[in-house]
N, C-alpha and C. Protein backbone atom coordinates (compact mmCIF):
# COMPACT_ATOMS: atom_id res chain seq x y z
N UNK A 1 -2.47 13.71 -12.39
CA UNK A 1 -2.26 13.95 -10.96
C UNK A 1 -2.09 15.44 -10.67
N UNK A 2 -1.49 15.94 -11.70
CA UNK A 2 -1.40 17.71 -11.24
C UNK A 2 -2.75 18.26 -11.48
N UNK A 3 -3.25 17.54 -12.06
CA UNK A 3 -4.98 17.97 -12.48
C UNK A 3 -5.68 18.11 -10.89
N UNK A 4 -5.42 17.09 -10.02
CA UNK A 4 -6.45 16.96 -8.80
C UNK A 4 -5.47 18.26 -7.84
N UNK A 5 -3.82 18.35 -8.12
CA UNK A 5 -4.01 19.71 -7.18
C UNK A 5 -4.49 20.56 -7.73
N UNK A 6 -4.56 21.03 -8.69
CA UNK A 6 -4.96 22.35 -8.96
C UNK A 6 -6.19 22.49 -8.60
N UNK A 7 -6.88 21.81 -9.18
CA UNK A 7 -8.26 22.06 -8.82
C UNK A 7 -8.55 21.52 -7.37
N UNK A 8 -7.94 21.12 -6.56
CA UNK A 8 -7.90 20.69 -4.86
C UNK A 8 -7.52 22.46 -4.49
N UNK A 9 -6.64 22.96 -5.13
CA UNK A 9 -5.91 24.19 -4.66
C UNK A 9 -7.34 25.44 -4.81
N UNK A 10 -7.68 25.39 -6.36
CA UNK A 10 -8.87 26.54 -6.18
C UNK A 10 -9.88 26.03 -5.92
N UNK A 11 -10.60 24.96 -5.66
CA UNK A 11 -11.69 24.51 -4.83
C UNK A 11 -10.98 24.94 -3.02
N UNK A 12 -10.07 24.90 -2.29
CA UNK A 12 -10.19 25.66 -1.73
C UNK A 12 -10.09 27.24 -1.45
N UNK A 13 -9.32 27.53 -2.61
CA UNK A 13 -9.98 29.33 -2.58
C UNK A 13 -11.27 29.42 -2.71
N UNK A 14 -11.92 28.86 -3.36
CA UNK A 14 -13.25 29.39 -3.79
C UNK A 14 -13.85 29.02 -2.40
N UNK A 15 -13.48 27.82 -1.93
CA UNK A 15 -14.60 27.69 -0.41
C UNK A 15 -13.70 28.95 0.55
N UNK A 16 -13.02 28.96 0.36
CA UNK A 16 -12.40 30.13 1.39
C UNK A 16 -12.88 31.58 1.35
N UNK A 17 -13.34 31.91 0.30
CA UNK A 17 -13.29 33.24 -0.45
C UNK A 17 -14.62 33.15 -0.32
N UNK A 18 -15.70 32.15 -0.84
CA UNK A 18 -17.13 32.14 -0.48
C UNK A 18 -17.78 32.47 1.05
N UNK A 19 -16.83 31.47 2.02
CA UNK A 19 -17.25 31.68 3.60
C UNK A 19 -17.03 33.05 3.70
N UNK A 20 -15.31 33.40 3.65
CA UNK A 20 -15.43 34.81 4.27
C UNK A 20 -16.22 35.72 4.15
N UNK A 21 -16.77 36.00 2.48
CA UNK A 21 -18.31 37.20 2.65
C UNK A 21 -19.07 36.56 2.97
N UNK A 22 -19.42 35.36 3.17
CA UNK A 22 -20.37 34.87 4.11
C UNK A 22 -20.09 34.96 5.82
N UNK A 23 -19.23 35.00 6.31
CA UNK A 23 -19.11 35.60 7.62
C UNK A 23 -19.41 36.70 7.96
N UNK A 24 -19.49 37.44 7.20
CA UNK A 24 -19.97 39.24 7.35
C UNK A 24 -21.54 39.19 7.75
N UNK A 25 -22.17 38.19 7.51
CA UNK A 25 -23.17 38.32 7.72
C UNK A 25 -23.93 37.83 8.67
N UNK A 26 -22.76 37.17 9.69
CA UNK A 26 -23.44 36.35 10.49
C UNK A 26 -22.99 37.25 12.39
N UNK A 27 -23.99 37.62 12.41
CA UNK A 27 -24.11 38.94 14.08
C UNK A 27 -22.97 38.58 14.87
N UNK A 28 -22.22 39.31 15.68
CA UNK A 28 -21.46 38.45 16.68
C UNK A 28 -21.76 37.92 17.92
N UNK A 29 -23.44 38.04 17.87
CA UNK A 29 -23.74 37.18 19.17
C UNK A 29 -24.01 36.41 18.48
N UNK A 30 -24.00 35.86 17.28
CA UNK A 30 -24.66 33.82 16.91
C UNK A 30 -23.58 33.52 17.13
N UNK A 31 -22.01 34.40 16.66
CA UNK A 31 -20.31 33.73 16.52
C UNK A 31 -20.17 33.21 18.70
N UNK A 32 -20.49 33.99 19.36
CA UNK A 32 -20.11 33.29 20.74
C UNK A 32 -21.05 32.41 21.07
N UNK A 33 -22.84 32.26 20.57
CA UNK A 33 -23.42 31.51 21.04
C UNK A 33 -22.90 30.08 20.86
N UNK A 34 -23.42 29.47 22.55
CA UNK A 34 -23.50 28.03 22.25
C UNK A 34 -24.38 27.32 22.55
N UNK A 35 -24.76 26.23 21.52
CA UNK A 35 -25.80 25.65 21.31
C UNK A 35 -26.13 24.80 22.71
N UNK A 36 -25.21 24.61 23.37
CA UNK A 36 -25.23 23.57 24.53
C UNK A 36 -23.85 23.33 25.10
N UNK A 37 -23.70 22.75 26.70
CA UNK A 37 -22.49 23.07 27.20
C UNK A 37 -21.14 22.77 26.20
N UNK A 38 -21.44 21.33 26.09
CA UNK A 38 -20.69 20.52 25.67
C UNK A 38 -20.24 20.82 23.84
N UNK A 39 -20.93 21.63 23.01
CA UNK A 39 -20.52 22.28 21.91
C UNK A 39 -20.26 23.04 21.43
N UNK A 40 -19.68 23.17 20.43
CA UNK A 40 -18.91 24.34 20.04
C UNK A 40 -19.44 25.14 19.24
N UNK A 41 -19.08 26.47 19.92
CA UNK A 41 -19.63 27.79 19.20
C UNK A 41 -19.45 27.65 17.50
N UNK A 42 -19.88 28.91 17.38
CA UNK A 42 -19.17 29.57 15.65
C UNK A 42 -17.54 29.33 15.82
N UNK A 43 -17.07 30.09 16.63
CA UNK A 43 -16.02 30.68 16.64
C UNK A 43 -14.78 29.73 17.04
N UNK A 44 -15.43 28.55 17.99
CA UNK A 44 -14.92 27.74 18.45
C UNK A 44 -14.56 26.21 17.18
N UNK A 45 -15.68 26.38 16.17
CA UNK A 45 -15.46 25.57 15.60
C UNK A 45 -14.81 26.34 14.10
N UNK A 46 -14.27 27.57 14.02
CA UNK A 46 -13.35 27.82 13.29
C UNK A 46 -12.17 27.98 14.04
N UNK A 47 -12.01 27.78 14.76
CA UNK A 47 -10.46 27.62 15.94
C UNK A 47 -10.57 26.36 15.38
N UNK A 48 -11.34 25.38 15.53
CA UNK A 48 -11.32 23.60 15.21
C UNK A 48 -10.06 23.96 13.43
N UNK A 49 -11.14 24.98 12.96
CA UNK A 49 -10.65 24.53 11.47
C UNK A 49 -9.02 24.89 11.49
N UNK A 50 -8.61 26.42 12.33
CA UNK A 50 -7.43 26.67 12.31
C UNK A 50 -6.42 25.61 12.79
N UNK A 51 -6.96 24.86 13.35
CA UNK A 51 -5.89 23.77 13.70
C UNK A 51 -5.57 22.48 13.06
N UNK A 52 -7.24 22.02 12.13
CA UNK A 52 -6.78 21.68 11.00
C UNK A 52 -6.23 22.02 10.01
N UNK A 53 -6.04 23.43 9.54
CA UNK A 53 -5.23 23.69 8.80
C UNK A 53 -3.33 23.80 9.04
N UNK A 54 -3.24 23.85 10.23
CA UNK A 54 -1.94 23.48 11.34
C UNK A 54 -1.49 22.07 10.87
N UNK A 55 -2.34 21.42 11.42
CA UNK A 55 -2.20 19.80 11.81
C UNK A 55 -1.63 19.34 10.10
N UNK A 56 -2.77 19.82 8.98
CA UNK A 56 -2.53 19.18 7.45
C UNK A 56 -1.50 19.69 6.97
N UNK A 57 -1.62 21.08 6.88
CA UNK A 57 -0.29 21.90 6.51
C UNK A 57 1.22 20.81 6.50
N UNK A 58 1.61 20.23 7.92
CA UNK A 58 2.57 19.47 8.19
C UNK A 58 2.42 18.77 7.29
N UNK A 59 0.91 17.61 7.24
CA UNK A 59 1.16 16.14 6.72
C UNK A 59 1.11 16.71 5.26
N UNK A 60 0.94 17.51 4.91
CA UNK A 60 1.01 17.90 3.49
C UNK A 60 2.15 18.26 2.95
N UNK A 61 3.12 18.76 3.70
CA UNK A 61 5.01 18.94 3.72
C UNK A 61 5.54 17.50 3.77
N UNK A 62 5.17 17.09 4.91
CA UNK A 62 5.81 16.03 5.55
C UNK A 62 5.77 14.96 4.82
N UNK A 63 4.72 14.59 3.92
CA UNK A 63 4.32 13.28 3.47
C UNK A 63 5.17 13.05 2.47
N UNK A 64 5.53 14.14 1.72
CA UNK A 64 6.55 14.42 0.50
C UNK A 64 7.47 14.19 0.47
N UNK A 65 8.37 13.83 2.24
CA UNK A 65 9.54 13.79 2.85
C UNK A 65 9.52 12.01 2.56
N UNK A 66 8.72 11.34 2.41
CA UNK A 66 8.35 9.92 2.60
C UNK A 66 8.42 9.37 1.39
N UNK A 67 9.31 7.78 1.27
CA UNK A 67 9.05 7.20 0.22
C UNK A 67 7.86 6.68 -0.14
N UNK A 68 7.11 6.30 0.99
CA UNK A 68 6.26 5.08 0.30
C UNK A 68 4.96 5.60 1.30
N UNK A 69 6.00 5.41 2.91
CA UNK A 69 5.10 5.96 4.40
C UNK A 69 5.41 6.53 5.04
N UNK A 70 3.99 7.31 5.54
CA UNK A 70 4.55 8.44 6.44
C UNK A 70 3.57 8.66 7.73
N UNK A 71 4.10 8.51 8.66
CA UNK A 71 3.77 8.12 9.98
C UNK A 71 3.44 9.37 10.71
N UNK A 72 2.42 9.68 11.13
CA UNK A 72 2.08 10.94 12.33
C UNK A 72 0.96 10.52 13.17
N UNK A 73 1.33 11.81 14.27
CA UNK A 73 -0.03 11.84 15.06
C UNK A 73 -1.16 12.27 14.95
N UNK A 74 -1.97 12.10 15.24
CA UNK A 74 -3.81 12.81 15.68
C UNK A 74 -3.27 13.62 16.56
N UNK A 75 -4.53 14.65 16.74
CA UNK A 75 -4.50 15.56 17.67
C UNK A 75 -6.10 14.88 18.94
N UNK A 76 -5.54 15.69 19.88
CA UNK A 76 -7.16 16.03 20.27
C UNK A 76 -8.10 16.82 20.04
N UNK A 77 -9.00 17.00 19.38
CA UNK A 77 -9.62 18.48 19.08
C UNK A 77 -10.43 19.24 19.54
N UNK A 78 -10.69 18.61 20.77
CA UNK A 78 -11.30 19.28 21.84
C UNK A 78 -10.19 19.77 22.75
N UNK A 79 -9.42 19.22 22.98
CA UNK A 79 -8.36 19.94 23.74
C UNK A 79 -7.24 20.91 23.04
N UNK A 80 -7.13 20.79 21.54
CA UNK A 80 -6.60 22.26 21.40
C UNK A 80 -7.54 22.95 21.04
N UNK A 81 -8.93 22.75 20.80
CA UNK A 81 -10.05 23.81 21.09
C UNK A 81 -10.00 24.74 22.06
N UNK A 82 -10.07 24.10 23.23
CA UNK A 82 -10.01 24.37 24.73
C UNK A 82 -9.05 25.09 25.46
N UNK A 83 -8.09 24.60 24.75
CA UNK A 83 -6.32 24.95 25.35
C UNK A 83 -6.14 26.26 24.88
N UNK A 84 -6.78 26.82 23.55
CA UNK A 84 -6.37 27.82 22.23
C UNK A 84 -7.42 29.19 23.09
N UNK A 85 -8.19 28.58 23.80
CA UNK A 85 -9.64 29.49 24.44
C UNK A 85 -10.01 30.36 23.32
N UNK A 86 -10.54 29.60 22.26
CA UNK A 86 -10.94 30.27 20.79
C UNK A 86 -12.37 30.91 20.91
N UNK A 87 -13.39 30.57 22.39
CA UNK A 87 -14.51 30.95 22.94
C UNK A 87 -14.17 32.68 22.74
N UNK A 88 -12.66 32.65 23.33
CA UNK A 88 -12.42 34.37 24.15
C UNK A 88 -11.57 34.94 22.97
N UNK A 89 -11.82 34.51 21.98
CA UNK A 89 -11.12 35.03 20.65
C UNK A 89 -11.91 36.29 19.63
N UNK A 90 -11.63 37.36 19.14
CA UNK A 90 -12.67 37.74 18.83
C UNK A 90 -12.76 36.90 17.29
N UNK A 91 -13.98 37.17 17.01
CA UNK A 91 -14.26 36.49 15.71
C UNK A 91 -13.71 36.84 14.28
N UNK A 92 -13.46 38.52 14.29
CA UNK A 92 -12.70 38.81 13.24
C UNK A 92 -11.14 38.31 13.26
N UNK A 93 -10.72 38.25 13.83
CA UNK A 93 -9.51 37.52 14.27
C UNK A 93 -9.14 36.24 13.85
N UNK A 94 -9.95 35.47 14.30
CA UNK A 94 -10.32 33.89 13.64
C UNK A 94 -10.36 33.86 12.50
N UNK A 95 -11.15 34.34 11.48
CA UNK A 95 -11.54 34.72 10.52
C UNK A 95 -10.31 35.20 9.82
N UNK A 96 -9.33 36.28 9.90
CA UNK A 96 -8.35 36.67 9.33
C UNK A 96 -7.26 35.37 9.01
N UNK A 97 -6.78 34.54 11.12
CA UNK A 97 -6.13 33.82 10.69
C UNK A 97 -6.42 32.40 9.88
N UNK A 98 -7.66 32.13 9.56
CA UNK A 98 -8.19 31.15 9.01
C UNK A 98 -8.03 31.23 7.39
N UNK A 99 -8.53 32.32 7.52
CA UNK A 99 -8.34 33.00 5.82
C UNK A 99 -6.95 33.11 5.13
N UNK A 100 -6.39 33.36 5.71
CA UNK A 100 -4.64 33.73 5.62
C UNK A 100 -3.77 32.10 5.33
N UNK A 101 -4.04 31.38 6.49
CA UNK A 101 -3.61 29.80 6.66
C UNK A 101 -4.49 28.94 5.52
N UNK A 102 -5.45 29.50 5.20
CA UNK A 102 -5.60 28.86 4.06
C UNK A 102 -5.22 29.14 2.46
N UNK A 103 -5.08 30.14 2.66
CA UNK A 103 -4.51 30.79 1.51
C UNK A 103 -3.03 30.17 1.03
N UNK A 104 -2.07 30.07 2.34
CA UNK A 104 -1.19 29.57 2.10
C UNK A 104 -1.30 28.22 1.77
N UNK A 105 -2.06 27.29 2.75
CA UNK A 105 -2.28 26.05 2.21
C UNK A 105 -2.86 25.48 0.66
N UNK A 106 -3.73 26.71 -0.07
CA UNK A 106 -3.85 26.54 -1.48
C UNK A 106 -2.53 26.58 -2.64
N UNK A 107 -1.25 27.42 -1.97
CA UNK A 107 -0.23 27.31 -2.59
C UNK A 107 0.41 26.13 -2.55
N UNK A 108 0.75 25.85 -1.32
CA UNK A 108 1.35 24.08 -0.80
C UNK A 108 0.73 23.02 -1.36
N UNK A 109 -0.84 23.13 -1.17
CA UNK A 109 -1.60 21.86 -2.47
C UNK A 109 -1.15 22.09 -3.77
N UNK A 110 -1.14 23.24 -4.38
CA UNK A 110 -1.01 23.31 -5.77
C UNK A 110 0.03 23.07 -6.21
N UNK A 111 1.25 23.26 -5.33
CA UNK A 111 3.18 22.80 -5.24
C UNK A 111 3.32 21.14 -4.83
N UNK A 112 2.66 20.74 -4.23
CA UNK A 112 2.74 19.21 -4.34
C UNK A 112 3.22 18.34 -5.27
N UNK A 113 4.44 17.98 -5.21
CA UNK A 113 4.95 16.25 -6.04
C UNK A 113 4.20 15.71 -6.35
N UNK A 114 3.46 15.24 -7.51
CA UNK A 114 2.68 14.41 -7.96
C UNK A 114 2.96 12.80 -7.61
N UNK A 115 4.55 12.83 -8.00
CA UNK A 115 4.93 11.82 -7.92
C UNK A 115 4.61 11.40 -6.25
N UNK A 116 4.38 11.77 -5.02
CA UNK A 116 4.25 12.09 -4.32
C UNK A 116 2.65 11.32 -3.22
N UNK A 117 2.07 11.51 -4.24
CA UNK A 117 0.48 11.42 -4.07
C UNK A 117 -0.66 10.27 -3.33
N UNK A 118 0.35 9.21 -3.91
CA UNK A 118 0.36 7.73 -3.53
C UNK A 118 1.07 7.61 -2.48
N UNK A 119 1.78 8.33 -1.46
CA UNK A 119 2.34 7.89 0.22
C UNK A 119 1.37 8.07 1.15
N UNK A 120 1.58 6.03 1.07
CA UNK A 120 0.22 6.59 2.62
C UNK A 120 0.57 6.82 3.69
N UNK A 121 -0.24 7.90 4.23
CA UNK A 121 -0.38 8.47 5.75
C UNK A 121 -0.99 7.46 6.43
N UNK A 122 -0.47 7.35 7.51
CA UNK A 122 -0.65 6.46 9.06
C UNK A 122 -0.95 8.07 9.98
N UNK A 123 -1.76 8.15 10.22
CA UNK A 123 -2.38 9.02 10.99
C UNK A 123 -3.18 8.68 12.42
N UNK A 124 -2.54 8.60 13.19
CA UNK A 124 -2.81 8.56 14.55
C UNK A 124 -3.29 6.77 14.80
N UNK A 125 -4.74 6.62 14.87
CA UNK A 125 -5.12 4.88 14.96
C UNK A 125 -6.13 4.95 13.82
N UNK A 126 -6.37 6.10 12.61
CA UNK A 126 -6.68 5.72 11.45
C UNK A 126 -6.34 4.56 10.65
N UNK A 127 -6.89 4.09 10.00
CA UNK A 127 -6.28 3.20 8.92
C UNK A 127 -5.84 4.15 7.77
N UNK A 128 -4.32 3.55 7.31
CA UNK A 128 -3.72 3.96 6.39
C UNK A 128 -4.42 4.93 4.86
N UNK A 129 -4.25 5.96 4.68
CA UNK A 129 -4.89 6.39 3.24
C UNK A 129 -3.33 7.57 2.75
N UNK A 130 -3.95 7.60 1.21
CA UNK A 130 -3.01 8.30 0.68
C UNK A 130 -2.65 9.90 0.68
N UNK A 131 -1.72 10.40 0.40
CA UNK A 131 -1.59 11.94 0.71
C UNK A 131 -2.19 12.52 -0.90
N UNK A 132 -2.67 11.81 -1.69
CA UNK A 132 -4.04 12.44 -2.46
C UNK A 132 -5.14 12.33 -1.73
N UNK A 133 -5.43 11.73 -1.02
CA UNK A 133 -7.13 11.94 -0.03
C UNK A 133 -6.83 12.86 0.96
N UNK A 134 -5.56 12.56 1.68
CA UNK A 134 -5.26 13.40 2.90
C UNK A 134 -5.72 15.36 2.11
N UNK A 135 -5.09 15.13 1.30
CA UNK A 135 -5.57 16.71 1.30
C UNK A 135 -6.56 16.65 0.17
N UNK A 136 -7.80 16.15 -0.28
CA UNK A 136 -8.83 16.69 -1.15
C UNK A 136 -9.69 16.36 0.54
N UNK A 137 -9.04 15.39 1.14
CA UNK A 137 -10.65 15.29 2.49
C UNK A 137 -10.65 16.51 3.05
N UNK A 138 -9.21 17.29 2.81
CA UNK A 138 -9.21 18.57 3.93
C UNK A 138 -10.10 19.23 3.57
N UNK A 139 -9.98 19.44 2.01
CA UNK A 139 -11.28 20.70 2.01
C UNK A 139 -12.50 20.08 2.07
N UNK A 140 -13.16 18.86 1.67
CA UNK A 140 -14.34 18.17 2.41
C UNK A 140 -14.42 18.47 3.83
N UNK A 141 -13.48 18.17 4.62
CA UNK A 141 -14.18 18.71 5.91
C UNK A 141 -13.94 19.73 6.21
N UNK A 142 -13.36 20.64 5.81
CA UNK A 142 -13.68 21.88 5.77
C UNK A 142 -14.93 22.42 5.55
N UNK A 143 -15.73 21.89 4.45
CA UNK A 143 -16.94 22.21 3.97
C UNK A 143 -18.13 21.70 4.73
N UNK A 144 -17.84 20.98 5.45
CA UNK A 144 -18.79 20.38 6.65
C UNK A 144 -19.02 21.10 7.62
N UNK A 145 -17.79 21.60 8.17
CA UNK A 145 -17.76 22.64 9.58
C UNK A 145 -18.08 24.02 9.22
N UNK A 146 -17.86 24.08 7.91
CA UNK A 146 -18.61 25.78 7.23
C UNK A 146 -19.83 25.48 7.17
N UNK A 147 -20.34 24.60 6.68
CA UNK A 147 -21.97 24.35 7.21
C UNK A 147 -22.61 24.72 8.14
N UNK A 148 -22.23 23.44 9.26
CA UNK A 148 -22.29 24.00 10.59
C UNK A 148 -21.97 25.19 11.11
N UNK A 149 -20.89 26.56 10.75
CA UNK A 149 -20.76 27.44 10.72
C UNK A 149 -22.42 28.31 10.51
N UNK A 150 -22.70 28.13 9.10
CA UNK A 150 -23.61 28.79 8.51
C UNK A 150 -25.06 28.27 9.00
N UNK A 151 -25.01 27.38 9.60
CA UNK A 151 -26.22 27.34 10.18
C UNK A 151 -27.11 28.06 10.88
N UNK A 152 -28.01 28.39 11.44
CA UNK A 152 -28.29 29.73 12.28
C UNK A 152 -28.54 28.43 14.03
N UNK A 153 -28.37 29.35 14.78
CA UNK A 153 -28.54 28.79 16.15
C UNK A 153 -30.23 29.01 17.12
């Protein structure tokens, strides 16, 4: 079980550390473009990620607090998209605090109770899963929205 943080912990440095020199390369008019009204920029969908790293951060403390279950909310993620106005953010900015919040979050995975691992999260009207998926999915979807990041527009 300490085997899956560690390597949960530097599988996300390495995706963290990979994007960022990969952000250098991407103009800052593709970071404000948007593809269409209703979607989200570059920039907007690393505001998405900063708030997943917010939102997990907790259930990744919190779950530890739990014997067996541990009960939280969903967010909306269009509305703290929206609310955060991550559109009017500059992009290096994003980028710093994304980089930073994850950094810390590679310490918190790698400090994780093993014993720990097996409490399932009740997460909003999800069905129940464990706080070993809760944080290896983080960096899976993390790696999804860096995609979409890296895509060109």
């Amino acid at each position: 079980m300490i085997n899956i943080l560690h390597e949960t912990s530097e599988k996300l440095l390495q995706t963290i550390n990979d994007a960022r020199q990969r952000f250098m390369n991407i103009p800052p008019e593709l970071w404000d473009a948007k593809p269409a009204a209703n979607v989200w920029s570059k920039k907007e969908i690393l505001g998405h990620l900063v708030d997943s790293a917010a939102n997990n951060h907790l259930r990744f403390v919190r779950g530890q607090q739990a014997d067996t279950t541990f009960v939280t909310h969903g967010y909306d993620q269009d509305f703290f998209v929206n609310s955060q106005k991550y559109q009017d953010t500059p992009a290096a900015e994003l980028i710093e605090l994304w980089y930073a919040y994850n950094r810390q979050l590679a310490q918190v995975i790698k400090n994780v109770n093993p014993n720990k691992l097996k409490v399932m999260c009740v997460i909003g009207t999800h069905e129940p899963m464990t706080l070993s998926f809760v944080i290896t999915d983080y960096v899976t979807h993390m790696q999804h929205h860096l995609e979409e990041i890296f895509k060109t527009n």
